[in-house]
N, C-alpha and C. Protein backbone atom coordinates (compact mmCIF):
# COMPACT_ATOMS: atom_id res chain seq x y z
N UNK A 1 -114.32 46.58 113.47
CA UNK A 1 -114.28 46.42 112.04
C UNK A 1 -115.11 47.53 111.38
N UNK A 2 -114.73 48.02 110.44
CA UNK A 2 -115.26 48.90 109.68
C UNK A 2 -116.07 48.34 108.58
N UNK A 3 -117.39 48.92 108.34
CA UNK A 3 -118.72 48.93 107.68
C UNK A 3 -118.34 48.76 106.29
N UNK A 4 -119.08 47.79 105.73
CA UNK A 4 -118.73 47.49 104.16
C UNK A 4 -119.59 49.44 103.68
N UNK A 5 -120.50 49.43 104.51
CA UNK A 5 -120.81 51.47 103.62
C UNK A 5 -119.92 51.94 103.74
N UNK A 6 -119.01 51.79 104.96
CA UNK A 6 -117.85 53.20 105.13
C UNK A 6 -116.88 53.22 103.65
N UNK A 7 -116.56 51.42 103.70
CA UNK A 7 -115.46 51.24 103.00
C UNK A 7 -115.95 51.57 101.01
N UNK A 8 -117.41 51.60 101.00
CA UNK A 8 -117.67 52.17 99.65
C UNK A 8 -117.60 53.20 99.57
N UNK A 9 -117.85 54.07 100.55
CA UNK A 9 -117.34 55.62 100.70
C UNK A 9 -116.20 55.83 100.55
N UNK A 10 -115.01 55.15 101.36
CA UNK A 10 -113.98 55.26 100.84
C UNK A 10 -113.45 55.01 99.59
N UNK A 11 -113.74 54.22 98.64
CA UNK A 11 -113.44 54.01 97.02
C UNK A 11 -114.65 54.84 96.33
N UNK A 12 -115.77 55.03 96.98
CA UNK A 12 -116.11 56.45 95.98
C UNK A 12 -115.58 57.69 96.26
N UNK A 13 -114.96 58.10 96.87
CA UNK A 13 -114.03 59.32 96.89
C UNK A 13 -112.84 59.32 96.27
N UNK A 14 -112.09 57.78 96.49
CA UNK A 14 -110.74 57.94 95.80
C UNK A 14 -111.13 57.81 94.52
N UNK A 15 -112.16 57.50 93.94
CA UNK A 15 -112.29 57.55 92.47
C UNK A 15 -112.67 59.01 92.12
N UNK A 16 -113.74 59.86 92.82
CA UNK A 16 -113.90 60.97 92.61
C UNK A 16 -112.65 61.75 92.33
N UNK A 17 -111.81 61.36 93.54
CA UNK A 17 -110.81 62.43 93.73
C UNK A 17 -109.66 62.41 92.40
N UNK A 18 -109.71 60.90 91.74
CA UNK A 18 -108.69 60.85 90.56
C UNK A 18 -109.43 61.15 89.14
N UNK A 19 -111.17 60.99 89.24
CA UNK A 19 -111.01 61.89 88.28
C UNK A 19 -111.92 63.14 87.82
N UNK A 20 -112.32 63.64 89.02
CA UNK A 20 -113.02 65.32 89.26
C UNK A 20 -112.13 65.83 90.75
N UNK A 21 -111.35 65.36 91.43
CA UNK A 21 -111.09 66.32 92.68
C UNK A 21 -112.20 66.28 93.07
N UNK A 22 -111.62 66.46 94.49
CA UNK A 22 -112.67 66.86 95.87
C UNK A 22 -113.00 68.12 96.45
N UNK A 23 -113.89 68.39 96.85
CA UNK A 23 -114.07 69.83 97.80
C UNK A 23 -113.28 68.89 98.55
N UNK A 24 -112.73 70.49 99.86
CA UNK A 24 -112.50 70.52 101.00
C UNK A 24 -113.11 69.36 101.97
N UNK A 25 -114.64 70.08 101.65
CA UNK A 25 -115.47 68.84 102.55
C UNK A 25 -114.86 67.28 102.45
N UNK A 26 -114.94 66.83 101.20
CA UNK A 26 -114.93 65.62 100.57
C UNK A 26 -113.51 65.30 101.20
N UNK A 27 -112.51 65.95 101.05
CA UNK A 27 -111.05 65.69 101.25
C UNK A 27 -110.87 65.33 102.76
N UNK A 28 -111.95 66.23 103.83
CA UNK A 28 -111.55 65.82 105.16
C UNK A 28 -112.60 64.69 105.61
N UNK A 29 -113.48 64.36 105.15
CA UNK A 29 -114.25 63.54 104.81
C UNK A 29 -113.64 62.17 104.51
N UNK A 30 -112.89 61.91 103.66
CA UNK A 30 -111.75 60.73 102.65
C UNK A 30 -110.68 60.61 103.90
N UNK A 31 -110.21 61.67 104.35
CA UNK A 31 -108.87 61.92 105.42
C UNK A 31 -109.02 60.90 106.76
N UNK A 32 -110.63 61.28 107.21
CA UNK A 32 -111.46 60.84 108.18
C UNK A 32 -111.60 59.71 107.98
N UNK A 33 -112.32 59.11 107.39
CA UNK A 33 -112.59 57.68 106.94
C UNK A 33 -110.94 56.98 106.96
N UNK A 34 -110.42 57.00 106.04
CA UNK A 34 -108.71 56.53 106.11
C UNK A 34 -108.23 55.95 107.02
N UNK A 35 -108.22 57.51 108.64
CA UNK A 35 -107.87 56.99 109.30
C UNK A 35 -108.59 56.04 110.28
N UNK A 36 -110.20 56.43 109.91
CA UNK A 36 -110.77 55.09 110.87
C UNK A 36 -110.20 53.74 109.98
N UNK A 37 -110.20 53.45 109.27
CA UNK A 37 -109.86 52.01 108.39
C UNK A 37 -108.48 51.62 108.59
N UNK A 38 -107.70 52.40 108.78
CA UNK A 38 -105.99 52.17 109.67
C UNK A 38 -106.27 51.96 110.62
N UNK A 39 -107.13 52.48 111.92
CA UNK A 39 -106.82 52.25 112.62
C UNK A 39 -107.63 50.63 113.51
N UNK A 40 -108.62 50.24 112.63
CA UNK A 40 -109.01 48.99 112.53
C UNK A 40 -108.53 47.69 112.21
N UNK A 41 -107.80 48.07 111.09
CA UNK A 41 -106.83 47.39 110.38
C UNK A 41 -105.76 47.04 111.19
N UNK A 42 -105.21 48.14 111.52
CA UNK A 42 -104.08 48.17 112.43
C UNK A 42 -104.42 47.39 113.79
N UNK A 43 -105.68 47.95 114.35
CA UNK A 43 -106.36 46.33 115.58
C UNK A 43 -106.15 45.24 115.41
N UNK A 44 -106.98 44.92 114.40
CA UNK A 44 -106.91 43.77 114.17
C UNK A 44 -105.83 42.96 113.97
N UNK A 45 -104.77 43.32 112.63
CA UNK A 45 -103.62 43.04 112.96
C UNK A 45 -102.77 43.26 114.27
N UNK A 46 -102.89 44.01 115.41
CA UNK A 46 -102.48 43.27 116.48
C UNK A 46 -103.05 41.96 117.30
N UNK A 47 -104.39 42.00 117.25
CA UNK A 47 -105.18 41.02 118.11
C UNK A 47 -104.20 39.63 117.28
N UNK A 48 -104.09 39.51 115.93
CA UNK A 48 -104.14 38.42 115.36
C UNK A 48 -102.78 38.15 115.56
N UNK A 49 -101.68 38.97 115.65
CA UNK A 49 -100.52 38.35 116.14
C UNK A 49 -100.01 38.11 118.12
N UNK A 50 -100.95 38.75 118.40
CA UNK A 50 -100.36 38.68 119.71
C UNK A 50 -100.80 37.63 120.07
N UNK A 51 -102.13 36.58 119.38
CA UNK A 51 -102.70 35.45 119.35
C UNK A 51 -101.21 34.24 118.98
N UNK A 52 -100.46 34.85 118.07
CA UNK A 52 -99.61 33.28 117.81
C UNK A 52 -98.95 33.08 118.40
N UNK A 53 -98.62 31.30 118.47
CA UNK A 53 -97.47 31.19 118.69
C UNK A 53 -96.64 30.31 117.63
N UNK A 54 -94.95 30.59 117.86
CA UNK A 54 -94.45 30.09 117.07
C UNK A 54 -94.01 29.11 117.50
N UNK A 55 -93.60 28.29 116.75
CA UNK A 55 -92.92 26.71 116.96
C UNK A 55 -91.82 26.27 115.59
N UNK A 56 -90.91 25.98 116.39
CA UNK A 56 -89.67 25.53 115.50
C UNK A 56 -90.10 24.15 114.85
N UNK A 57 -89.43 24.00 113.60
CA UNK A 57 -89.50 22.49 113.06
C UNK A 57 -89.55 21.34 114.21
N UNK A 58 -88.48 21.86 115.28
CA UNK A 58 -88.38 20.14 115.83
C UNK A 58 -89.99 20.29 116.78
N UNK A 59 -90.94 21.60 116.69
CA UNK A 59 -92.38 21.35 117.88
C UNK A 59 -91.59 22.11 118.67
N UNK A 60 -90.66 22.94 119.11
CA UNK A 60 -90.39 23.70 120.49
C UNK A 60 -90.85 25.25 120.43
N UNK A 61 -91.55 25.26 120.94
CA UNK A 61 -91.93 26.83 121.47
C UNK A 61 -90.91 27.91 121.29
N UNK A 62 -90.86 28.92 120.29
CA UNK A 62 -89.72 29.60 120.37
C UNK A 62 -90.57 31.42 120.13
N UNK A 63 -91.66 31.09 120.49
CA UNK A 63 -92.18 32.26 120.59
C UNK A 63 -91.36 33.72 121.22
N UNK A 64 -91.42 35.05 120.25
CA UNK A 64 -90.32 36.16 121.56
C UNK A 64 -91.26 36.19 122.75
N UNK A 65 -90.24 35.96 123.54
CA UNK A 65 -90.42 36.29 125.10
C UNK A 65 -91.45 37.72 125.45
N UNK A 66 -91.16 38.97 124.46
CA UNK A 66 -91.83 39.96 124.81
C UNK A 66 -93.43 39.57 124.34
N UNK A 67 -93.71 38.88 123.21
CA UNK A 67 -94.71 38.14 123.15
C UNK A 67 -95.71 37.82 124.03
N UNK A 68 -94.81 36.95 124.50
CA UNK A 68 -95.29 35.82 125.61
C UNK A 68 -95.54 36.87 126.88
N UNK A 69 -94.92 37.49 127.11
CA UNK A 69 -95.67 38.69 128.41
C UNK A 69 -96.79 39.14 127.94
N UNK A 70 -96.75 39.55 126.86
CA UNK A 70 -98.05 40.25 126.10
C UNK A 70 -99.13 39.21 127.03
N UNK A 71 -99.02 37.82 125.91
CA UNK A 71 -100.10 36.97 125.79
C UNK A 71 -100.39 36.39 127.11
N UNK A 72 -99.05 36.78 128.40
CA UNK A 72 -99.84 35.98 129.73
C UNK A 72 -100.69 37.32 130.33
N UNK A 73 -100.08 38.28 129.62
CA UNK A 73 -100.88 39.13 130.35
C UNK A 73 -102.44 39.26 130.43
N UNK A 74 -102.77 38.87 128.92
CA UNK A 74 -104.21 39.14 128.24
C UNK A 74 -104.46 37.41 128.44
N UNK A 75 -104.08 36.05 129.09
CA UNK A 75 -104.59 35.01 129.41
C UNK A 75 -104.60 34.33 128.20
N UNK A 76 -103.52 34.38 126.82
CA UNK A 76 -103.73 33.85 125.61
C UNK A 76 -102.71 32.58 125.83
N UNK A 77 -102.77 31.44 124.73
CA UNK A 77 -101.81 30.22 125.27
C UNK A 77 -101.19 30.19 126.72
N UNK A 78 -102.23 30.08 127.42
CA UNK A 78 -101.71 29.61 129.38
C UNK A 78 -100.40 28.62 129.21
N UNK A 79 -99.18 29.44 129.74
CA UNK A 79 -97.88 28.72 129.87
C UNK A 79 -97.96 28.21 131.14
N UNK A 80 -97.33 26.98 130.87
CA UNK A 80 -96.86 26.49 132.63
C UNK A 80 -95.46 26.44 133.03
């Protein structure tokens, strides 16, 4: 997870940048940060789905199968 400082860094630049522009510095700086916060984001949102499972109205397991390899792989909902 990314740092509530990083993430004020990140909205004080995009504000800088809309209304004085950035140096160079600042721009690869903003670029940098970005992609650490995607790519956290983007973690997390996997951890949190490869965690579910789905279930039909009637209660039956209808989780995708490619899923379910995922999740026996990493020991998540133990199928029998």
């Amino acid at each position: 997870m990314i740092s509530d400082e990083k993430i004020n860094r990140i909205n004080e630049l995009a504000k800088k940048k809309k209304e004085q522009g950035l140096t160079d510095d600042e721009a690869k700086e903003q670029k940098d940060l970005q992609q650490e916060y995607l790519k956290s984001f983007r973690g997390g949102m996997r951890k949190h789905i490869e965690g579910m499972k789905v279930v039909d109205p009637e209660g039956k397991d209808v989780t995708p199968e490619k899923l379910k390899e995922i999740q026996k792989k990493k020991g998540i909902h133990d199928r029998k």
